[in-house]
PDB file of N, CA and C in Angstrom:
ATOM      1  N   UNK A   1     -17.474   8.210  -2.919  1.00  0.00           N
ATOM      2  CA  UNK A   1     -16.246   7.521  -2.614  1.00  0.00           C
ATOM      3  C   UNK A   1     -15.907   7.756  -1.142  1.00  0.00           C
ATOM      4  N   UNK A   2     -15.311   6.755  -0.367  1.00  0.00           N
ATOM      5  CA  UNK A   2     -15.001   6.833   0.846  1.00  0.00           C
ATOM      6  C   UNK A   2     -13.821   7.906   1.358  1.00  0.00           C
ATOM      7  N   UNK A   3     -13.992   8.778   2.188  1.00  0.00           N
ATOM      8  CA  UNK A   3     -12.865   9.608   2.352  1.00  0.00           C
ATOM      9  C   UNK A   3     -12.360   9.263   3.818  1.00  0.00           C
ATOM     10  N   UNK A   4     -10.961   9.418   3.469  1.00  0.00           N
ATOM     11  CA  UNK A   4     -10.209   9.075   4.695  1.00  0.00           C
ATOM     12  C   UNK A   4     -10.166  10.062   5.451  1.00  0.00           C
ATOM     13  N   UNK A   5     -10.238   9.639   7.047  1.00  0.00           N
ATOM     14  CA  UNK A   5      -9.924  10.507   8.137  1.00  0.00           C
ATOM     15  C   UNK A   5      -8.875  10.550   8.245  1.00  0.00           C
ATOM     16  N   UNK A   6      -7.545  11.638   7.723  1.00  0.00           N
ATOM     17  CA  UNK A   6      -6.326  11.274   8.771  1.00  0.00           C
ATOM     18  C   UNK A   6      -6.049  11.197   9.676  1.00  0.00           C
ATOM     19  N   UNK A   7      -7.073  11.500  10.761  1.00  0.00           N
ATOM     20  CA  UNK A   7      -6.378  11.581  11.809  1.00  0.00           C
ATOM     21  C   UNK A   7      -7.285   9.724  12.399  1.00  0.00           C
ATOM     22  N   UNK A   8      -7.469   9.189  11.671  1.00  0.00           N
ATOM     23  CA  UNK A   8      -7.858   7.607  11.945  1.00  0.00           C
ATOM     24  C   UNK A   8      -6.668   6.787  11.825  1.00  0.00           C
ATOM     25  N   UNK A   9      -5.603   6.823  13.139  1.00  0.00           N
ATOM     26  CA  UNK A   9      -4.545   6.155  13.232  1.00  0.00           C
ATOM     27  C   UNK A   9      -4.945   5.004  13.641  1.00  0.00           C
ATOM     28  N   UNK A  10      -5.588   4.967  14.390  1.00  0.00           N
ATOM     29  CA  UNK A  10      -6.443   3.189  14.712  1.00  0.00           C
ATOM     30  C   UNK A  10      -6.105   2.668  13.762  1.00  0.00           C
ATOM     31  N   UNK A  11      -6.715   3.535  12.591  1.00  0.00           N
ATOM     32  CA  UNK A  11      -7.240   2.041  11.337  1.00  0.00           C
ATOM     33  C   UNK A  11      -5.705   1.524  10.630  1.00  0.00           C
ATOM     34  N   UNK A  12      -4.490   2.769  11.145  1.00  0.00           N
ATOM     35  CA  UNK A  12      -3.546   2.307  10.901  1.00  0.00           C
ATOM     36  C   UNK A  12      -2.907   0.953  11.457  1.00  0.00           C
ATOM     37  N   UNK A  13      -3.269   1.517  12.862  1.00  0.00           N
ATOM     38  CA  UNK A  13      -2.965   0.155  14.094  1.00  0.00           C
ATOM     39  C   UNK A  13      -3.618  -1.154  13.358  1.00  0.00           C
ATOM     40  N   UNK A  14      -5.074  -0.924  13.569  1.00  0.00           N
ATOM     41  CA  UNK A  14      -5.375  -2.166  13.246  1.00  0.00           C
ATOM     42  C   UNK A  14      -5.027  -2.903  11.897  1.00  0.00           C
ATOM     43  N   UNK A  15      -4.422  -2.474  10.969  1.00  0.00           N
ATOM     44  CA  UNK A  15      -4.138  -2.908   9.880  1.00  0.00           C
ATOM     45  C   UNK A  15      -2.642  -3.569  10.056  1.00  0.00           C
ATOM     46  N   UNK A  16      -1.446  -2.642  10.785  1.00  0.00           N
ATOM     47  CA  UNK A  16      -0.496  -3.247  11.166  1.00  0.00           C
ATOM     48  C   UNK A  16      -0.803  -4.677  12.214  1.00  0.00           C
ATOM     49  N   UNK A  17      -1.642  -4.409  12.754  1.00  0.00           N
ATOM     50  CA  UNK A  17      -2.082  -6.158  14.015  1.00  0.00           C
ATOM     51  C   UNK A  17      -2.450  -7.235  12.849  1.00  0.00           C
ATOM     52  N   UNK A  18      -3.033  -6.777  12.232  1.00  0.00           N
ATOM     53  CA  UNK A  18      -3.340  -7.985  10.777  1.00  0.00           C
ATOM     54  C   UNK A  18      -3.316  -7.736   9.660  1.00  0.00           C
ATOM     55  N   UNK A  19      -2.244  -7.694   8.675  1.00  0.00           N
ATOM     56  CA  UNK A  19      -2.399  -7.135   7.182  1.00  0.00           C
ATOM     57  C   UNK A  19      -3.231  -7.794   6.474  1.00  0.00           C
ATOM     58  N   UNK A  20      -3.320  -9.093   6.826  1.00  0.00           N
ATOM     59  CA  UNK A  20      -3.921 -10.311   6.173  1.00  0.00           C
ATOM     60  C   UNK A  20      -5.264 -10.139   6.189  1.00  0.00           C
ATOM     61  N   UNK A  21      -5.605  -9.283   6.729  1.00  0.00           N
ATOM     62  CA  UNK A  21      -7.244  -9.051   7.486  1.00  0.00           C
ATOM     63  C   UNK A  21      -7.703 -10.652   8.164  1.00  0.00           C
ATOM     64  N   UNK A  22      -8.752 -11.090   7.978  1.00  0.00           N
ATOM     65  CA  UNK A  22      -9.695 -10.042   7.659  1.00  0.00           C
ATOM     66  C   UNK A  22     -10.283  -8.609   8.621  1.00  0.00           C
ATOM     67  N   UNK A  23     -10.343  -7.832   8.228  1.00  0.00           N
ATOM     68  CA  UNK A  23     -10.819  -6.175   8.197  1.00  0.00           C
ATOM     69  C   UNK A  23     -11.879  -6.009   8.685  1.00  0.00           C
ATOM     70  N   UNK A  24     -11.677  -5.200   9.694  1.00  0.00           N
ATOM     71  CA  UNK A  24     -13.401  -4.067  10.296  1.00  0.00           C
ATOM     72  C   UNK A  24     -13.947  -3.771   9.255  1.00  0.00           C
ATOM     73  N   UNK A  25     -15.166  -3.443   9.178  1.00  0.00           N
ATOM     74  CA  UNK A  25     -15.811  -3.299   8.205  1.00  0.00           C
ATOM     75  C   UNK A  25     -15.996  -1.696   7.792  1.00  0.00           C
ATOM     76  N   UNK A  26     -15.232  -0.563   8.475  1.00  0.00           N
ATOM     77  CA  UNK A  26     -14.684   0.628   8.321  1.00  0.00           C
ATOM     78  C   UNK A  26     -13.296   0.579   7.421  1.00  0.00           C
ATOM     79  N   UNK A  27     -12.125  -0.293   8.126  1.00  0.00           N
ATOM     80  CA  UNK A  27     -10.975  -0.162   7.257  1.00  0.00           C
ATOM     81  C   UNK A  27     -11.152  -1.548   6.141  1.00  0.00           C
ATOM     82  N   UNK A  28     -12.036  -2.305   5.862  1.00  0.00           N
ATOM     83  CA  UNK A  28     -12.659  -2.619   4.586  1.00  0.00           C
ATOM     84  C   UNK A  28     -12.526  -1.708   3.992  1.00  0.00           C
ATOM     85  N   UNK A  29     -13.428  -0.631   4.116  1.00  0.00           N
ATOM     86  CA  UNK A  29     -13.682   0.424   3.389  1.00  0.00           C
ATOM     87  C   UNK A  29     -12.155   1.580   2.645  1.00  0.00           C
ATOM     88  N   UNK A  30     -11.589   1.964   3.920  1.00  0.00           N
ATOM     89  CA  UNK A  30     -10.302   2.563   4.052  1.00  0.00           C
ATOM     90  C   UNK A  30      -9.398   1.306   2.869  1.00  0.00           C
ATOM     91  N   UNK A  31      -9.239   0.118   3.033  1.00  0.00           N
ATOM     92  CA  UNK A  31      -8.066  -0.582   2.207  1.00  0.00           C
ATOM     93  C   UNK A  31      -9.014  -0.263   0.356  1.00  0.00           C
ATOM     94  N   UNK A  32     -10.169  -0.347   0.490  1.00  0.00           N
ATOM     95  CA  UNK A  32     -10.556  -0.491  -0.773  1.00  0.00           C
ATOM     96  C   UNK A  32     -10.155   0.652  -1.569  1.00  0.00           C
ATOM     97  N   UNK A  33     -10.905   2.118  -0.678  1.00  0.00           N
ATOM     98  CA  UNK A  33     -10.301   2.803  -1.236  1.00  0.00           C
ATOM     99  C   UNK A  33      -9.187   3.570  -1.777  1.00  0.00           C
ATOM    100  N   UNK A  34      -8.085   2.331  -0.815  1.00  0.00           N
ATOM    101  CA  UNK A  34      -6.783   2.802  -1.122  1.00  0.00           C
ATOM    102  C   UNK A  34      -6.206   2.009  -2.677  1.00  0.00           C
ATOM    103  N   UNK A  35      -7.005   1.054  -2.712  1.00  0.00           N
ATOM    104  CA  UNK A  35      -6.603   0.223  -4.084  1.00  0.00           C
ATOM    105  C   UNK A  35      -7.217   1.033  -5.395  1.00  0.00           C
ATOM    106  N   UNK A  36      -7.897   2.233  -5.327  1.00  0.00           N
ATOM    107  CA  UNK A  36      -8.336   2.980  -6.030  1.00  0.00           C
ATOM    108  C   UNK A  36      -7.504   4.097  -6.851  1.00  0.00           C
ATOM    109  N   UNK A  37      -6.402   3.933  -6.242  1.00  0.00           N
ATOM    110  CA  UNK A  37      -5.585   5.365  -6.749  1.00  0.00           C
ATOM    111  C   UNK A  37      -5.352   5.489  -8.418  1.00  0.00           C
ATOM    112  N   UNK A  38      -5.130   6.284  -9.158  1.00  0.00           N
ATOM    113  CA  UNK A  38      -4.894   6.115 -10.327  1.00  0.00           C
ATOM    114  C   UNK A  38      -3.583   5.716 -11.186  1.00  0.00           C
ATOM    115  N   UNK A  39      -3.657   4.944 -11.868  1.00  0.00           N
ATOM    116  CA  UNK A  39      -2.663   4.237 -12.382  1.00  0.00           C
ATOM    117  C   UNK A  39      -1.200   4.351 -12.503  1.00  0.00           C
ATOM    118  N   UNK A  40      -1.299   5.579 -12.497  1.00  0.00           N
ATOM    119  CA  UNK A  40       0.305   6.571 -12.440  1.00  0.00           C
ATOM    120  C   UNK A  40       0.724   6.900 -11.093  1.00  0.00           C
ATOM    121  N   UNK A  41      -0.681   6.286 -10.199  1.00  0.00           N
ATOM    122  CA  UNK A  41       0.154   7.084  -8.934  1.00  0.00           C
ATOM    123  C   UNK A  41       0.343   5.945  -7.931  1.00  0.00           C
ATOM    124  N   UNK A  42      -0.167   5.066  -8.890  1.00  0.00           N
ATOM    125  CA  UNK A  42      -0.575   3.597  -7.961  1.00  0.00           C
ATOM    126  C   UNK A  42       1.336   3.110  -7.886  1.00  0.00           C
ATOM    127  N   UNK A  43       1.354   2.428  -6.396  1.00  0.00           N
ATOM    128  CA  UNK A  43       2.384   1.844  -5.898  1.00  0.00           C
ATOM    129  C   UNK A  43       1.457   0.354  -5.890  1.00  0.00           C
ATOM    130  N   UNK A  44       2.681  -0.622  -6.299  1.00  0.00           N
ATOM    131  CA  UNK A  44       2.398  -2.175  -5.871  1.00  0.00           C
ATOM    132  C   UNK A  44       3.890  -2.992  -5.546  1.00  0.00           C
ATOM    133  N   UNK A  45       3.295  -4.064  -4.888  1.00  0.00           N
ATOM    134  CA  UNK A  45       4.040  -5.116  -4.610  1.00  0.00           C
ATOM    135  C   UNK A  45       4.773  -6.056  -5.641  1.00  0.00           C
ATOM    136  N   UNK A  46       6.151  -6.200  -6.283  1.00  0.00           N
ATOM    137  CA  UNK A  46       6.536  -7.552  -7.074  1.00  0.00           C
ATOM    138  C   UNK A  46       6.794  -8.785  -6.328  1.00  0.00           C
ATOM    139  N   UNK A  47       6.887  -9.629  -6.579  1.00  0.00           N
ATOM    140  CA  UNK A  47       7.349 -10.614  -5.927  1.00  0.00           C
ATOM    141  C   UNK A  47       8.762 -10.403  -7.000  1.00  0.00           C
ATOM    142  N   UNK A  48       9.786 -10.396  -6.400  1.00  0.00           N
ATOM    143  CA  UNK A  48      11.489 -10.464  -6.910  1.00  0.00           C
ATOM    144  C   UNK A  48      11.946 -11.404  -6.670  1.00  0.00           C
ATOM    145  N   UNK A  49      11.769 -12.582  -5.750  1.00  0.00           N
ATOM    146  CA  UNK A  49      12.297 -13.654  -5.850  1.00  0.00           C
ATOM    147  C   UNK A  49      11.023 -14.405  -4.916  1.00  0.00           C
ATOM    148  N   UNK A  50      10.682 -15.840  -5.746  1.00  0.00           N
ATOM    149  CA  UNK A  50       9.566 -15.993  -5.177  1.00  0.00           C
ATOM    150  C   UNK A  50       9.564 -16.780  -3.795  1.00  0.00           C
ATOM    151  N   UNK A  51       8.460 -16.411  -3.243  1.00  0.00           N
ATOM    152  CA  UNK A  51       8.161 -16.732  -1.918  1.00  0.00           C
ATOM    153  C   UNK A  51       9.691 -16.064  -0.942  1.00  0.00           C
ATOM    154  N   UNK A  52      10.299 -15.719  -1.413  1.00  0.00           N
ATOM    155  CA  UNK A  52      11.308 -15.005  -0.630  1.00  0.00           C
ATOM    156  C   UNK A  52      11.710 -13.368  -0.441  1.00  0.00           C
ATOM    157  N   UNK A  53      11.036 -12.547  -1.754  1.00  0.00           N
ATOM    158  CA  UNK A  53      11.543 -11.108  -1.686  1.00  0.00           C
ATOM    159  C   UNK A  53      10.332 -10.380  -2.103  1.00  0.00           C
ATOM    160  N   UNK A  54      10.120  -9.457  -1.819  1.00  0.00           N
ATOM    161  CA  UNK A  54       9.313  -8.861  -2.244  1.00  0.00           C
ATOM    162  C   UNK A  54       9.919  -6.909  -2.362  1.00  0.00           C
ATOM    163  N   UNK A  55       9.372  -6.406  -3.640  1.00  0.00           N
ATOM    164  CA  UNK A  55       9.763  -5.262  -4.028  1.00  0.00           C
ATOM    165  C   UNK A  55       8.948  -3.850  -4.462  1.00  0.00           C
ATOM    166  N   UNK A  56       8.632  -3.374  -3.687  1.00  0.00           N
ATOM    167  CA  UNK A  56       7.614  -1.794  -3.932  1.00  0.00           C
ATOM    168  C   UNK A  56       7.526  -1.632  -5.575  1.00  0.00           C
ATOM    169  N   UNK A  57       7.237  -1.396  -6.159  1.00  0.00           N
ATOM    170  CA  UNK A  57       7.577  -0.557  -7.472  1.00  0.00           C
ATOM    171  C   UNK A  57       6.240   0.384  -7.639  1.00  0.00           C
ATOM    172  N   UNK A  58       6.601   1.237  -8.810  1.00  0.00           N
ATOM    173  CA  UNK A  58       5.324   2.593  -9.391  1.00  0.00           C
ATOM    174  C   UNK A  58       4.774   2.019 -10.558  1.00  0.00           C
ATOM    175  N   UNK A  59       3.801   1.903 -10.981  1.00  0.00           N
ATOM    176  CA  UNK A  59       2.604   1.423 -12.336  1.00  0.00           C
ATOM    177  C   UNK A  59       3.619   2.495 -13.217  1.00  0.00           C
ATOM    178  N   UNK A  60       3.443   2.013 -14.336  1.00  0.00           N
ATOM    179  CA  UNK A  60       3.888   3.385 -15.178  1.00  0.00           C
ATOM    180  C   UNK A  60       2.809   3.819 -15.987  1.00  0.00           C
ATOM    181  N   UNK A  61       3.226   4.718 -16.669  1.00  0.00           N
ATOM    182  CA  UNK A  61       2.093   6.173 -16.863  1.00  0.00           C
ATOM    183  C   UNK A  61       1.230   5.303 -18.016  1.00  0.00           C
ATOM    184  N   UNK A  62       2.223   4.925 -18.727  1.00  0.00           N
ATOM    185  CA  UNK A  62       1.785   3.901 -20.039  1.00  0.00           C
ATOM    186  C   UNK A  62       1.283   2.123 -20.368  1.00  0.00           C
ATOM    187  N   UNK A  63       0.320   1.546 -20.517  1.00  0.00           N
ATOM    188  CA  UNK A  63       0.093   0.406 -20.298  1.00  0.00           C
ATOM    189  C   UNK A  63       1.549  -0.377 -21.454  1.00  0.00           C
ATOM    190  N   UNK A  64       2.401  -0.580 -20.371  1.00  0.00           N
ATOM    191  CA  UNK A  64       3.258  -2.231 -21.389  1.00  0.00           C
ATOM    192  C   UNK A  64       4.257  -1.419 -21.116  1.00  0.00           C
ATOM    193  N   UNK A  65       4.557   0.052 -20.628  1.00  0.00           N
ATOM    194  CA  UNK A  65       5.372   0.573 -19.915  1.00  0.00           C
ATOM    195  C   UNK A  65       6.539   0.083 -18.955  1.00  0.00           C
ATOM    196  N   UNK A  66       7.745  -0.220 -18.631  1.00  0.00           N
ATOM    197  CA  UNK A  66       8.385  -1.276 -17.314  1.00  0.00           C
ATOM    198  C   UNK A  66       7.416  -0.458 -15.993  1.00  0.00           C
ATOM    199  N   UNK A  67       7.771  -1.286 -14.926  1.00  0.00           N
ATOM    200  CA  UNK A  67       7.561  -0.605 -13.933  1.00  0.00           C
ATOM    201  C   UNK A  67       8.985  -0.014 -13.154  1.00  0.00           C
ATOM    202  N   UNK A  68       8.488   1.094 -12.272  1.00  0.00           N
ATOM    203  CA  UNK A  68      10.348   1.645 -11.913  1.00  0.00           C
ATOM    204  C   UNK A  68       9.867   1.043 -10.475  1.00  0.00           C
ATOM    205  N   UNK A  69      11.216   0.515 -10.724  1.00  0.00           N
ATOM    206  CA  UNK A  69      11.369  -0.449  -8.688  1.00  0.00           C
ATOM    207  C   UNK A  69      12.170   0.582  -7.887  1.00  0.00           C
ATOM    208  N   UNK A  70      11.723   0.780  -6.652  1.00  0.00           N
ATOM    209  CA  UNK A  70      12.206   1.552  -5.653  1.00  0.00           C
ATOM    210  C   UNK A  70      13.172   0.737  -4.926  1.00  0.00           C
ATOM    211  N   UNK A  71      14.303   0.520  -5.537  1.00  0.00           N
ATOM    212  CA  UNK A  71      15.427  -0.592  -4.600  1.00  0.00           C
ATOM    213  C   UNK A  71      15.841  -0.278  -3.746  1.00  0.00           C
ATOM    214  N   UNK A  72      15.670   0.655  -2.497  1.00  0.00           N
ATOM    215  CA  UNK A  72      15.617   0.983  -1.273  1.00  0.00           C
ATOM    216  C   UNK A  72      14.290   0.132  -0.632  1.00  0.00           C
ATOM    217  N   UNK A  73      13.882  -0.125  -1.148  1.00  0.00           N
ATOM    218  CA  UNK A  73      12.288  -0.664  -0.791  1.00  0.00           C
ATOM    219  C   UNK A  73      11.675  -2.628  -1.034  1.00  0.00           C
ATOM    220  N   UNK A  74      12.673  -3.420  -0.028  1.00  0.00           N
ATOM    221  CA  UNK A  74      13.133  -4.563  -0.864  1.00  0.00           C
ATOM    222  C   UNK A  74      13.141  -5.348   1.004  1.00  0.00           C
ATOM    223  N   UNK A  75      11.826  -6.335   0.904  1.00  0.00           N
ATOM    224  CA  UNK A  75      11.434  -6.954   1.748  1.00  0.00           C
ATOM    225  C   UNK A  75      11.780  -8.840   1.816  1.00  0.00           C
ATOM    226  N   UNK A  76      11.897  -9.138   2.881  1.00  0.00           N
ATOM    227  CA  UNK A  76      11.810 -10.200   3.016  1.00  0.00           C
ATOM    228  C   UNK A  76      10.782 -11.070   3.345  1.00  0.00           C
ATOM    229  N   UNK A  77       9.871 -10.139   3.876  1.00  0.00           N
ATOM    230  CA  UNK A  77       8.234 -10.598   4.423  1.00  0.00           C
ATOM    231  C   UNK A  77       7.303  -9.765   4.076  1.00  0.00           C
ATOM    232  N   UNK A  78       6.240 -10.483   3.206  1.00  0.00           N
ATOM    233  CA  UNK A  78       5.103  -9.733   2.536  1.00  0.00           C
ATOM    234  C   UNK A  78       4.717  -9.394   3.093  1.00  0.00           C
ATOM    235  N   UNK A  79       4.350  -9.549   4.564  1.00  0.00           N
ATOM    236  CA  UNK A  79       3.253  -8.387   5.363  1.00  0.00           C
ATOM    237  C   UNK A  79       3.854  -7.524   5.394  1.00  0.00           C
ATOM    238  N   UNK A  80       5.487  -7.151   5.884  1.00  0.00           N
ATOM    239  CA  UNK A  80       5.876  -6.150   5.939  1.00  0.00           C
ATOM    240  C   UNK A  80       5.901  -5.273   4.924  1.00  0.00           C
ATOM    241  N   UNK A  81       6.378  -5.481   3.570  1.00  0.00           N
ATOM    242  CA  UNK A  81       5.800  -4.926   2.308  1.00  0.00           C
ATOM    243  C   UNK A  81       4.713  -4.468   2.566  1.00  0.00           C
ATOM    244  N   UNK A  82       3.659  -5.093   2.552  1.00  0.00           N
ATOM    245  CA  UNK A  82       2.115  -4.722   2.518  1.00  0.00           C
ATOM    246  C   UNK A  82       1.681  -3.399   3.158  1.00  0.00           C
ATOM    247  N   UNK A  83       2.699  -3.440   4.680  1.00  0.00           N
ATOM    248  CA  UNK A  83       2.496  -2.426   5.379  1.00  0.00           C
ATOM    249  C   UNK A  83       3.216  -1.001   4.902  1.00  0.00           C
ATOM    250  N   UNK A  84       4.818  -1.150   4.576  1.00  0.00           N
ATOM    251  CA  UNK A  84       4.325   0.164   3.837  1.00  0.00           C
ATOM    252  C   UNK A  84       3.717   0.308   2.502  1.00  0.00           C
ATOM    253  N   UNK A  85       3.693  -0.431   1.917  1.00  0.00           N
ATOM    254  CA  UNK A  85       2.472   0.263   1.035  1.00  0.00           C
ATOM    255  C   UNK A  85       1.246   1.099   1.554  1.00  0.00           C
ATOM    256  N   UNK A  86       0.568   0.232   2.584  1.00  0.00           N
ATOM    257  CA  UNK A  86      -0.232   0.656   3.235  1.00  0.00           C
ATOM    258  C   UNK A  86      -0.188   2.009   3.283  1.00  0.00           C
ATOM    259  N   UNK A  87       0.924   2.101   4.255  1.00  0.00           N
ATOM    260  CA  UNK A  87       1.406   3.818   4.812  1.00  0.00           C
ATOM    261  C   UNK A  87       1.989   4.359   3.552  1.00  0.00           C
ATOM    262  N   UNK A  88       2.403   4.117   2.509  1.00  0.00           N
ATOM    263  CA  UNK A  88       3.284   5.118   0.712  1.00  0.00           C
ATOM    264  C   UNK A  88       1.306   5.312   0.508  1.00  0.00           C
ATOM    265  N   UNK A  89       0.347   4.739   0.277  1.00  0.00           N
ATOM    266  CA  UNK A  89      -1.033   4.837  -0.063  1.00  0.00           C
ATOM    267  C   UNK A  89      -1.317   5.912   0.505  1.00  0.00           C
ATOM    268  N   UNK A  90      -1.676   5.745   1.925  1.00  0.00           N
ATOM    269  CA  UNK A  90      -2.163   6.816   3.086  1.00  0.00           C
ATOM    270  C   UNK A  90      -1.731   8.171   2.694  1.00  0.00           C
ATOM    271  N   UNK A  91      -0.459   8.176   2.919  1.00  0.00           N
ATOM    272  CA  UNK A  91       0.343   9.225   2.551  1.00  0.00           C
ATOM    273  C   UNK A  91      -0.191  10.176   1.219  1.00  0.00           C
ATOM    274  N   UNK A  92      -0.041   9.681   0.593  1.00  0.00           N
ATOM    275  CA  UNK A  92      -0.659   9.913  -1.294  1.00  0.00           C
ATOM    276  C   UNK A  92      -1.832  10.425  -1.015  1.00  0.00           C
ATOM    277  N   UNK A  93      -3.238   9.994  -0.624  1.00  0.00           N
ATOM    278  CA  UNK A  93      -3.986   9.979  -0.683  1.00  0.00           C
ATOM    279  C   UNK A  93      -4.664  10.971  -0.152  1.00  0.00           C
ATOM    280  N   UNK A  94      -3.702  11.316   1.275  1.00  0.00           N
ATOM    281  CA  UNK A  94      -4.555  12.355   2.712  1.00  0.00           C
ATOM    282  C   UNK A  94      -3.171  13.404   2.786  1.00  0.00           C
ATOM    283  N   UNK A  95      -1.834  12.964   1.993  1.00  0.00           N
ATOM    284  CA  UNK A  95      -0.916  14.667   2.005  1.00  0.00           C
ATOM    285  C   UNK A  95      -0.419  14.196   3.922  1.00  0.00           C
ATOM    286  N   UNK A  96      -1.027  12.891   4.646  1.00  0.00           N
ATOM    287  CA  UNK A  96      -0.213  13.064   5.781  1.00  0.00           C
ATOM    288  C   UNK A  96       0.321  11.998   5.965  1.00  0.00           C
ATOM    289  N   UNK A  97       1.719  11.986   6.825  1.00  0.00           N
ATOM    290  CA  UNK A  97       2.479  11.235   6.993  1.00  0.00           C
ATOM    291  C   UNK A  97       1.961  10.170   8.007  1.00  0.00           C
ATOM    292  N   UNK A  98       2.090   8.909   7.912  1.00  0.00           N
ATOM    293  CA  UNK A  98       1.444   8.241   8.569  1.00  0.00           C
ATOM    294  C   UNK A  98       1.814   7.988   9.759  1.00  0.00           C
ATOM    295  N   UNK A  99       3.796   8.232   9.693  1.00  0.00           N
ATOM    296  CA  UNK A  99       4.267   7.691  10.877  1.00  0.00           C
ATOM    297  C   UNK A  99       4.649   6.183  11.305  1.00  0.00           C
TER     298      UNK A  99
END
């Protein structure tokens, strides 16, 4: 499995310049393995109102479980969403703050 460098803030940069990718073929690697986390620990995107809001929430532990929405965490633009996820992932994953 791919392990992250924390101290590979680039791949942070470059991910904030394009969320949309498409992706170096290093932070390819870095986004995939961030979609890997395990189910309970996994953060995703709702759409809350469509094409207009978008909302963080946590998987829950149980399949058919609700999901718990982080309503501090409540976007108007999906890239921006995307991005912290990005950085709530990073974080999880490497114990460092992304910044």
């Amino acid at each position: 499995m791919y392990e992250i460098d924390p101290t590979r803030t680039d791949l942070i940069e470059e991910y904030d310049q394009n969320p949309g990718g498409p992706y170096s073929p290093e932070l390819t690697l870095l986004v995939n393995r961030l979609r890997l986390m395990p189910m309970e620990d996994r953060t995703i995107i709702v759409s809350t109102k469509r094409h207009a809001e978008w909302t963080l929430a946590k998987m829950p532990k149980t399949r058919g479980d609700k999901l718990e929405y982080y309503d501090d965490l409540v976007f108007d633009d999906y890239y921006e969403a995307t991005k912290k996820l990005f950085r709530m992932r990073w974080q999880k994953v490497t114990g460092v703050d992304p910044v």
